[in-house]
N, C-alpha and C. Protein backbone atom coordinates (compact mmCIF):
# COMPACT_ATOMS: atom_id res chain seq x y z
N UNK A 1 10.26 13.49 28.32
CA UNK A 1 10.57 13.91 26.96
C UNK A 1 10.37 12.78 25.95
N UNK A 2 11.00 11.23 26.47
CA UNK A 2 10.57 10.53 25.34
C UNK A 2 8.99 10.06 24.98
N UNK A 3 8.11 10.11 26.05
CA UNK A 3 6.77 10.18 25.63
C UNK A 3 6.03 11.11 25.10
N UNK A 4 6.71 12.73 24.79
CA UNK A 4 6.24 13.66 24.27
C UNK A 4 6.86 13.18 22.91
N UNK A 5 7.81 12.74 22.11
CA UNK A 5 8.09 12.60 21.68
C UNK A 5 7.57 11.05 20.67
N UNK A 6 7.66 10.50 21.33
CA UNK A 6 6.61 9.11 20.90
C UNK A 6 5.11 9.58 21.04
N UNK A 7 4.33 10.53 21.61
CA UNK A 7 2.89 11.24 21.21
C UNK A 7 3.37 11.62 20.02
N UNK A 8 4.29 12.27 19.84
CA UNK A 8 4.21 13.54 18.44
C UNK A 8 4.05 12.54 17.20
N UNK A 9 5.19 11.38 17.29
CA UNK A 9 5.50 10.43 16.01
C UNK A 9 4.32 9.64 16.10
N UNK A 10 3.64 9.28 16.71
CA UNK A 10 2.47 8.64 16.82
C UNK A 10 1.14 9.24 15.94
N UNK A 11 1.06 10.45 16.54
CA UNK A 11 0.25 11.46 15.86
C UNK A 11 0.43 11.78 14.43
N UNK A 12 1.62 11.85 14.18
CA UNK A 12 1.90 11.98 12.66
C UNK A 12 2.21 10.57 11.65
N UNK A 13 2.26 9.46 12.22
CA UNK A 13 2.04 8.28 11.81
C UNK A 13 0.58 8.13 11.69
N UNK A 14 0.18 8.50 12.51
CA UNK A 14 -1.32 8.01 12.40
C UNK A 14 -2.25 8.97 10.92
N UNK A 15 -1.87 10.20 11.24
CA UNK A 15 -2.39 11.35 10.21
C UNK A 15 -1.73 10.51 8.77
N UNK A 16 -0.52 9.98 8.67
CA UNK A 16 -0.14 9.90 6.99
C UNK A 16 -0.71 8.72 6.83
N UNK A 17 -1.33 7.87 7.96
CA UNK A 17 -2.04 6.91 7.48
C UNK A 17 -1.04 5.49 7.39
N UNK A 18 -0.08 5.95 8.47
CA UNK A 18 1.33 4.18 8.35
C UNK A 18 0.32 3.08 9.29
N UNK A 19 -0.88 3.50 10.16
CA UNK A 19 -1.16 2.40 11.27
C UNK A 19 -2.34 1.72 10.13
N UNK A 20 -2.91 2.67 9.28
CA UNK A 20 -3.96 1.76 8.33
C UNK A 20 -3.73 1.06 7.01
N UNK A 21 -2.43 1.64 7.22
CA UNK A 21 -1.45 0.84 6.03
C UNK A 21 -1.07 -0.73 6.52
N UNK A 22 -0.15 -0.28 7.59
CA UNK A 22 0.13 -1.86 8.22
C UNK A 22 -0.70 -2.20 8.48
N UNK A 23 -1.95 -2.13 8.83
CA UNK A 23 -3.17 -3.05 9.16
C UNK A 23 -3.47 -3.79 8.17
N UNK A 24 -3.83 -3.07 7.17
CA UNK A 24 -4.16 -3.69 5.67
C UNK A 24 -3.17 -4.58 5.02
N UNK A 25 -1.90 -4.28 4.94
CA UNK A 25 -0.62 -5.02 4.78
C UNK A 25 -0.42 -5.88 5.74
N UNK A 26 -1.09 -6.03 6.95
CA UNK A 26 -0.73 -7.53 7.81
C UNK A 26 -1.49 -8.58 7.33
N UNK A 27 -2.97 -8.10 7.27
CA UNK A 27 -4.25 -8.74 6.82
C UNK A 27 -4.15 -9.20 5.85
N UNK A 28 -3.54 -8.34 4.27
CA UNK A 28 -3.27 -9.45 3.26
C UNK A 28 -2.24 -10.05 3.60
N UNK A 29 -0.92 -9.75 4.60
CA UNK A 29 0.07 -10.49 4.03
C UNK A 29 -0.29 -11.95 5.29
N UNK A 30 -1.05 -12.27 6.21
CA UNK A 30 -1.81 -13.46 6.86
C UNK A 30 -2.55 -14.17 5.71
N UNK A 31 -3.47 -13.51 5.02
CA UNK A 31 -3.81 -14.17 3.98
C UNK A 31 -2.97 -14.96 3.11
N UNK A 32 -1.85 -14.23 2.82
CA UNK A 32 -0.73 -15.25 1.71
C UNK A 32 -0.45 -16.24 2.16
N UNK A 33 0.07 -15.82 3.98
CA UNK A 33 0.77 -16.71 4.34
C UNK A 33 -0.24 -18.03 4.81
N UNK A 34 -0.88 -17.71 5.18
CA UNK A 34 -2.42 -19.06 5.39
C UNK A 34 -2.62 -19.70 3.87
N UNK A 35 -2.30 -19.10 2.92
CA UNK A 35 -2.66 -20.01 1.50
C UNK A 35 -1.85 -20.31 1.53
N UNK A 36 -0.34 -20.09 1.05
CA UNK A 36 1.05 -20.62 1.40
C UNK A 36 0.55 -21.78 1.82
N UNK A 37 0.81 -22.12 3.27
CA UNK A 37 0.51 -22.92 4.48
C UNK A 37 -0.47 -24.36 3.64
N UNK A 38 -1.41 -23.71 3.48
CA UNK A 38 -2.29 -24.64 3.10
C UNK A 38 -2.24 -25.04 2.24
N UNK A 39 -1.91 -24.66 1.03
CA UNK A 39 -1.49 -25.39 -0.24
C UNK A 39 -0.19 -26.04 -0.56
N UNK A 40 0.78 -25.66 0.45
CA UNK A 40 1.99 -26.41 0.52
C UNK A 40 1.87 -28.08 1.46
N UNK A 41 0.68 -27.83 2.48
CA UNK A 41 0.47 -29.00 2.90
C UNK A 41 -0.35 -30.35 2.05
N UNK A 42 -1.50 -29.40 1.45
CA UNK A 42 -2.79 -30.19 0.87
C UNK A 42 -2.52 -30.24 -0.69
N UNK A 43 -1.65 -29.66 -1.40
CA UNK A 43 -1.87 -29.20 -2.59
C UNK A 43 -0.23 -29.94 -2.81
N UNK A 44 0.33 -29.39 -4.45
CA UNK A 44 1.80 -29.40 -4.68
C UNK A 44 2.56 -28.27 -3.57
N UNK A 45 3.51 -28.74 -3.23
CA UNK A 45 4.14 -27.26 -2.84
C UNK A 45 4.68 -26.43 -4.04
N UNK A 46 5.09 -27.17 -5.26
CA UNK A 46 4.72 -25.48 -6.25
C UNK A 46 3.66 -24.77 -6.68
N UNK A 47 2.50 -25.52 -5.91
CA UNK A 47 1.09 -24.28 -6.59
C UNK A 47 0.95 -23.68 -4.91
N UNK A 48 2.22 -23.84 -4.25
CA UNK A 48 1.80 -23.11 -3.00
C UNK A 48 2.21 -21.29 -3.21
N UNK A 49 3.33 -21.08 -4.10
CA UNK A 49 3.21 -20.02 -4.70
C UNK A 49 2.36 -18.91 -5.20
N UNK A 50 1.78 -19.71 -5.92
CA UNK A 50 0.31 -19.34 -7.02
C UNK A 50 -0.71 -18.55 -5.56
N UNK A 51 -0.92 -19.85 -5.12
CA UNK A 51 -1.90 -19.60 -3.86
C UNK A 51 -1.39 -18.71 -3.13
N UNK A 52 -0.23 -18.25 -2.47
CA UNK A 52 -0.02 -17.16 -1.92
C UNK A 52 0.01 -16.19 -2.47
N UNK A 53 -0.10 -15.67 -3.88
CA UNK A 53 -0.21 -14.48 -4.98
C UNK A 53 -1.74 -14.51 -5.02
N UNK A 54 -2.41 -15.29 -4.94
CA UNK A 54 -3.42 -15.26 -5.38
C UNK A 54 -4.64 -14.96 -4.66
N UNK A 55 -4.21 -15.36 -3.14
CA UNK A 55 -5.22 -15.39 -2.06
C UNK A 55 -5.44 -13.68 -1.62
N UNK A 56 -4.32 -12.92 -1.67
CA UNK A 56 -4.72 -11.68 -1.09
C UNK A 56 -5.00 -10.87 -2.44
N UNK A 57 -5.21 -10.53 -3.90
CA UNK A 57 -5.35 -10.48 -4.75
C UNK A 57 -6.91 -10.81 -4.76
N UNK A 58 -7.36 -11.83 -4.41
CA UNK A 58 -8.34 -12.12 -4.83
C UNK A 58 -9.30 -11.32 -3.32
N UNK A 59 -8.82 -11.21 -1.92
CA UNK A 59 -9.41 -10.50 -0.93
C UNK A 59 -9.39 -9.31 -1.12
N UNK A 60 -8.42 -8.59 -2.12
CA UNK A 60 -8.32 -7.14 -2.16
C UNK A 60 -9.42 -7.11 -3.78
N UNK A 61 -9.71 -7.84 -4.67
CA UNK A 61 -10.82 -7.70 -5.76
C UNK A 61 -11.79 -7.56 -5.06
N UNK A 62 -12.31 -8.67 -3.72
CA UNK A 62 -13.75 -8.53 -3.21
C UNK A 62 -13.75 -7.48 -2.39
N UNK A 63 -12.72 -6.57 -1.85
CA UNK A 63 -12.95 -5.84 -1.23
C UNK A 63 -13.28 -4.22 -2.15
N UNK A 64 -12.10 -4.40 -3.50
CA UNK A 64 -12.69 -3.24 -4.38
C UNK A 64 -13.86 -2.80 -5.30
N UNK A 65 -14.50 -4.19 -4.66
CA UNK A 65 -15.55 -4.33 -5.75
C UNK A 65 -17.04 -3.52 -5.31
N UNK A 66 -17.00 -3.19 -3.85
CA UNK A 66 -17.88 -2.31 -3.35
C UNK A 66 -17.44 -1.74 -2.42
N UNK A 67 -16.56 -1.10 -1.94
CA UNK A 67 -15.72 -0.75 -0.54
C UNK A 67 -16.69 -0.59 0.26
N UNK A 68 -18.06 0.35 0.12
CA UNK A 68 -19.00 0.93 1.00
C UNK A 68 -19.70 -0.16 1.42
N UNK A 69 -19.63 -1.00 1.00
CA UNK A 69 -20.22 -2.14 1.69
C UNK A 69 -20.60 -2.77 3.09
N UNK A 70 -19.07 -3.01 3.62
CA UNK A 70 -19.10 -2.59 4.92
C UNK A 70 -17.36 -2.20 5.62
N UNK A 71 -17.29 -2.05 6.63
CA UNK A 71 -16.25 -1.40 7.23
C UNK A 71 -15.00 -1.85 6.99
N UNK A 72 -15.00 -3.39 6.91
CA UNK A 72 -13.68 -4.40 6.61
C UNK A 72 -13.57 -4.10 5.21
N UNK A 73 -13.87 -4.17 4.47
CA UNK A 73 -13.78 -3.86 2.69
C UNK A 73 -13.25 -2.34 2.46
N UNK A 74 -13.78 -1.16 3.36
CA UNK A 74 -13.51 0.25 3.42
C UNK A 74 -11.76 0.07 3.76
N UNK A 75 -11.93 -0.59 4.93
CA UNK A 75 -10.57 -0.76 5.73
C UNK A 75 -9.11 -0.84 5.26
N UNK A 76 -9.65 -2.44 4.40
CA UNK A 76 -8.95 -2.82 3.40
C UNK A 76 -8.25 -1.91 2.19
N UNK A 77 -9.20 -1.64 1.47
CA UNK A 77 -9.08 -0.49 0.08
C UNK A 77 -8.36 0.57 0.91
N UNK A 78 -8.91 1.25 1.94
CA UNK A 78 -7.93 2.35 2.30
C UNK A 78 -6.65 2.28 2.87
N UNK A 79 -6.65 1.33 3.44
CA UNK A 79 -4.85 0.37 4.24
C UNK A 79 -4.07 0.16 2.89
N UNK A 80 -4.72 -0.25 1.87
CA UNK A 80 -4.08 -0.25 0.18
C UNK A 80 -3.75 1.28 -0.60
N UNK A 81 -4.48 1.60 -0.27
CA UNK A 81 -4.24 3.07 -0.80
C UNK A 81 -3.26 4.07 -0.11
N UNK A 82 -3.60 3.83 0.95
CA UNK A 82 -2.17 4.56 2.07
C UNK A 82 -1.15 4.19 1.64
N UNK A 83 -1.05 2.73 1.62
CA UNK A 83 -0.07 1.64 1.53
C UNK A 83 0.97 2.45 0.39
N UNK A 84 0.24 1.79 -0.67
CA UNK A 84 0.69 2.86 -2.64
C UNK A 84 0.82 4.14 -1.99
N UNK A 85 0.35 5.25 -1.27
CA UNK A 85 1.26 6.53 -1.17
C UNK A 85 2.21 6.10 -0.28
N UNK A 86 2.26 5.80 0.49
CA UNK A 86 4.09 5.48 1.37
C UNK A 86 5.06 5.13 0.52
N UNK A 87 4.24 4.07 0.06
CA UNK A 87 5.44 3.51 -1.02
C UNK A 87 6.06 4.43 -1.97
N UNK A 88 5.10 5.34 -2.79
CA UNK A 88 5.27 6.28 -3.43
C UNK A 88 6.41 7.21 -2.98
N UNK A 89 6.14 7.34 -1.91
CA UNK A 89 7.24 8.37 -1.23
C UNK A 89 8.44 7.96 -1.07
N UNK A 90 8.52 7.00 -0.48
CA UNK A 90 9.44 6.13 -0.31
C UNK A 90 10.47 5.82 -1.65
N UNK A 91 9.63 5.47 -2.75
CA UNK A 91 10.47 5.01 -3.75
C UNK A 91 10.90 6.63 -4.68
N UNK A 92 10.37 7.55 -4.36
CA UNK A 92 11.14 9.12 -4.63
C UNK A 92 11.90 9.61 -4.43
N UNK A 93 12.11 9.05 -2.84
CA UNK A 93 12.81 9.17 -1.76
C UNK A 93 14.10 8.33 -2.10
N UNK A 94 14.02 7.32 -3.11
CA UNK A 94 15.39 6.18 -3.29
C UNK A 94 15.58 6.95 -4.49
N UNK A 95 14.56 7.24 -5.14
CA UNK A 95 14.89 7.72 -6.63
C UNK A 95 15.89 8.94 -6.57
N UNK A 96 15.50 10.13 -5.90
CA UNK A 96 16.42 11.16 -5.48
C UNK A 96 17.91 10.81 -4.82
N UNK A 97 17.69 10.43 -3.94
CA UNK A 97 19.63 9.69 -3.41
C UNK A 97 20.02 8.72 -4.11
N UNK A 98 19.11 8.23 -5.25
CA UNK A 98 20.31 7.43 -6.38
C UNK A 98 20.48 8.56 -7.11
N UNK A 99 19.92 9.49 -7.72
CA UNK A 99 20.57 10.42 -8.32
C UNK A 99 21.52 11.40 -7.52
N UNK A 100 21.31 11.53 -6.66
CA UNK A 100 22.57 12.11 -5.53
C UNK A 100 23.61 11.68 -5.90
N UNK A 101 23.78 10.27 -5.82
CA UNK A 101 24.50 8.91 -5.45
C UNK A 101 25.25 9.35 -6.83
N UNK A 102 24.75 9.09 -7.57
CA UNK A 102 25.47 9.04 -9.14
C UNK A 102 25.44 10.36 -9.54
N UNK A 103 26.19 11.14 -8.95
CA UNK A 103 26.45 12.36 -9.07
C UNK A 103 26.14 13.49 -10.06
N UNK A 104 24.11 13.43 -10.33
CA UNK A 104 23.04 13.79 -11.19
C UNK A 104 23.86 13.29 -12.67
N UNK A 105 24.71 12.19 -12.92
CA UNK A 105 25.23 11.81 -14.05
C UNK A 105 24.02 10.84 -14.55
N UNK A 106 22.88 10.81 -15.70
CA UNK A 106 21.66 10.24 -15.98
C UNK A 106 22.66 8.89 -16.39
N UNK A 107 23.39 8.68 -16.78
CA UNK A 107 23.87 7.38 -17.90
C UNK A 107 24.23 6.58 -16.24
N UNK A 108 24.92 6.76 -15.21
CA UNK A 108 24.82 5.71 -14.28
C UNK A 108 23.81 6.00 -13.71
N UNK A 109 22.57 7.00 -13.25
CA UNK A 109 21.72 7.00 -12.98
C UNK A 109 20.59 5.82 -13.77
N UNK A 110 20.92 5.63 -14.85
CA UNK A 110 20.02 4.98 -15.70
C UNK A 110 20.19 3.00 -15.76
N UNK A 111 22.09 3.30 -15.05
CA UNK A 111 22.39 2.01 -15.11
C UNK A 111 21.98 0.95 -13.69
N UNK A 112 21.61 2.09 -12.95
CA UNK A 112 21.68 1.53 -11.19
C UNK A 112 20.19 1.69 -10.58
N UNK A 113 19.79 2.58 -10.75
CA UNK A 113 18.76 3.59 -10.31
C UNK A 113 17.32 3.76 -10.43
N UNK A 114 16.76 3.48 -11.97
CA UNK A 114 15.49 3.53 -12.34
C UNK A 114 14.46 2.67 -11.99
N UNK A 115 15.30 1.35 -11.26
CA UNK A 115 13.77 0.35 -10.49
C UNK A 115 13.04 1.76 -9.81
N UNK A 116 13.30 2.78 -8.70
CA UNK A 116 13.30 3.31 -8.09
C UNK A 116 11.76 4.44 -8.57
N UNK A 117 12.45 4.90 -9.71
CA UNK A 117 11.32 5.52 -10.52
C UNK A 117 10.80 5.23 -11.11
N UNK A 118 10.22 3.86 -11.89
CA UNK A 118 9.46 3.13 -12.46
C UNK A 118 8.86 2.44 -11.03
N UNK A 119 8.84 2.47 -10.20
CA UNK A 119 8.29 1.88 -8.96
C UNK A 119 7.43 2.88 -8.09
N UNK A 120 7.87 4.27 -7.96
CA UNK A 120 7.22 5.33 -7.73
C UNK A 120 6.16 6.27 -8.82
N UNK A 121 6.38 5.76 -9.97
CA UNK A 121 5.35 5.57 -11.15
C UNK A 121 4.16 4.55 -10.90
N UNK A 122 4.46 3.25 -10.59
CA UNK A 122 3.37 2.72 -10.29
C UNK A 122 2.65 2.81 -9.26
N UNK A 123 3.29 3.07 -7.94
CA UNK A 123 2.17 3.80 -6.79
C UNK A 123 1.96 4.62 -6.88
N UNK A 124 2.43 5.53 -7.93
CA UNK A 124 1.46 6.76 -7.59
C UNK A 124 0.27 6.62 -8.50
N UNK A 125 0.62 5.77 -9.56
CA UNK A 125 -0.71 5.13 -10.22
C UNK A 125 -1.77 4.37 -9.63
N UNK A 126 -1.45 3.99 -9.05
CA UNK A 126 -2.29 2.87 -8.19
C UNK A 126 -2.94 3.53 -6.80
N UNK A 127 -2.40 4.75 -5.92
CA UNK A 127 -3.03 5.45 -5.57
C UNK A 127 -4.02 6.69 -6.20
N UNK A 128 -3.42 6.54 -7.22
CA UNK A 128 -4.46 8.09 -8.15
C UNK A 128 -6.07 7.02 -8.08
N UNK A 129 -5.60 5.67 -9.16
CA UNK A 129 -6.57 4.85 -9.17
C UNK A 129 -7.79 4.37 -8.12
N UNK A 130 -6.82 4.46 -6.95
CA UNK A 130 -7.89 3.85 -5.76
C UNK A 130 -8.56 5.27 -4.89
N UNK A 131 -7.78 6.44 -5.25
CA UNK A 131 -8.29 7.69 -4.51
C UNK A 131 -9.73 7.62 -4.29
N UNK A 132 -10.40 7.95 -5.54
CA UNK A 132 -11.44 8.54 -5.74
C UNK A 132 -12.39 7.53 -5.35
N UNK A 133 -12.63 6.30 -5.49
CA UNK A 133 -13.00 5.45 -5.25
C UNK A 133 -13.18 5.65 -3.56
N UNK A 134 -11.91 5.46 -2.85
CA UNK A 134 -11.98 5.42 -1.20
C UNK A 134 -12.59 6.91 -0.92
N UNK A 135 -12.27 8.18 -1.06
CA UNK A 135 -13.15 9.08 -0.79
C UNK A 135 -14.48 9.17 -1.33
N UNK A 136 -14.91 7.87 -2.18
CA UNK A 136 -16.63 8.65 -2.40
C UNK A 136 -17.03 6.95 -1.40
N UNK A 137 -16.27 6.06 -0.96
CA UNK A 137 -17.18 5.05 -0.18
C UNK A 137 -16.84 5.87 1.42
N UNK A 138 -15.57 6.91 1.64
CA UNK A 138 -15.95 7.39 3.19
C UNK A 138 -17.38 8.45 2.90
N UNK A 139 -17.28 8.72 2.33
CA UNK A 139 -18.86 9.57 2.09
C UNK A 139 -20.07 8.79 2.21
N UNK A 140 -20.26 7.92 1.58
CA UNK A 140 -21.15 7.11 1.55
C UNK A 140 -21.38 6.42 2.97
N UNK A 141 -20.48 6.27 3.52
CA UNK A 141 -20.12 6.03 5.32
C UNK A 141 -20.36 7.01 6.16
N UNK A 142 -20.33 8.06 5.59
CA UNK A 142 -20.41 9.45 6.97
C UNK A 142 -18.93 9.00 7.36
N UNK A 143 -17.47 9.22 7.29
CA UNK A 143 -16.77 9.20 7.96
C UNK A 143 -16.07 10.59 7.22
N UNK A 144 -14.84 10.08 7.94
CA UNK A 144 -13.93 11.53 7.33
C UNK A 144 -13.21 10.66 6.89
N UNK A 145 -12.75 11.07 5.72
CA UNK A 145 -11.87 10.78 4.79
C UNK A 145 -10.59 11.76 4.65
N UNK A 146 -9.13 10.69 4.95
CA UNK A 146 -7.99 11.60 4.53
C UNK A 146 -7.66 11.33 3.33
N UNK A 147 -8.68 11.70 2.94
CA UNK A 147 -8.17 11.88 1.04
C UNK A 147 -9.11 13.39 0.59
N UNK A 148 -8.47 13.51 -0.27
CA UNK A 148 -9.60 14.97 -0.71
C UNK A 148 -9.33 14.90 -1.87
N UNK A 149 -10.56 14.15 -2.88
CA UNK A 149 -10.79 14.20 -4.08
C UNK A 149 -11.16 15.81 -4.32
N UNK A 150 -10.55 16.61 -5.78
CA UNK A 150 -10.85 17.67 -6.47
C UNK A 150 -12.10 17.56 -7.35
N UNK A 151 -13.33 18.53 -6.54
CA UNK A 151 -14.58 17.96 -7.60
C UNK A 151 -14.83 18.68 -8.79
C-alpha cells in the first residue's frame, strides 16, 4: 500500500511540474551559492551578496533570452515557470487561511495578511509572463508542453 501510494504522489508531483521546479530551483540556487563562495573568498565578503543575487539572475536572463535554443535553457525557463505557479498556489493558499485566521475581518486581515496576496499577485504575474514564451519554445522542440497557451 505504501508504494501504491508513493506511485500515485509521484505521478501527480510530476504532472504539476514540483520535480522540474526543484530542478530549476537547485540549479539556480548552486549557482548563488558557488558565487556566494567565490566572492566571499576572492572578492569583499560584502559584494558576496550582490554576487549571489546576481549570478542566478543573470543564468536565468541567458536562459530567457532564447529558451529554444537548447534543452538546458528550455529546462531552466520551464523549472521557473512551474516554480511561479507553485508558488502562486501556495501563497493563495496562505492568503485564504489568513483570512480564515482573522475571522474574514479585512482591517486585521490587512494588518497581518497581505504579504500573502501581493506575493500571489506577483507569481501569477511572472507565470502569465513566462507562459507563452515556454509553450511556443516546447513547440519549436517537438515536445509536449504542460502549458496550454489560448490561441
Amino acid at each position: 500500500m505504501p508504494y501504491l501510494i508513493g506511485m500515485i504522489l509521484g505521478d501527480v508531483l510530476g504532472r504539476i511540474g514540483f520535480f522540474r521546479a526543484a530542478g530549476a530551483t537547485l540549479l539556480l540556487g548552486g549557482v548563488a551559492f558557488l558565487a556566494y563562495r567565490l566572492a566571499a573568498a576572492n572578492l569583499d565578503p560584502a559584494m558576496a551578496y550582490g554576487a549571489a543575487a546576481a549570478a542566478p539572475l543573470a543564468l536565468f536572463g541567458w536562459a530567457i533570452w532564447h529558451p529554444a535554443a537548447s534543452r538546458l535553457r528550455l529546462w531552466i525557463v520551464d523549472g521557473v515557470y512551474l516554480a511561479a505557479r507553485l508558488a502562486m498556489w501556495w501563497a493563495a493558499a496562505a492568503f485564504a487561511i489568513g483570512l480564515v485566521a482573522a475571522q474574514f475581518r479585512i482591517d486585521r486581515w490587512l494588518a497581518g495578511e497581505w504579504p500573502q496576496a501581493a506575493t500571489a499577485g506577483f507569481f501569477w504575474l511572472v507565470q502569465r509572463a513566462l507562459g507563452a514564451q515556454v509553450a511556443r519554445s516546447h513547440r519549436i522542440m517537438g515536445e509536449r508542453s504542460v502549458i496550454e497557451v489560448d490561441a
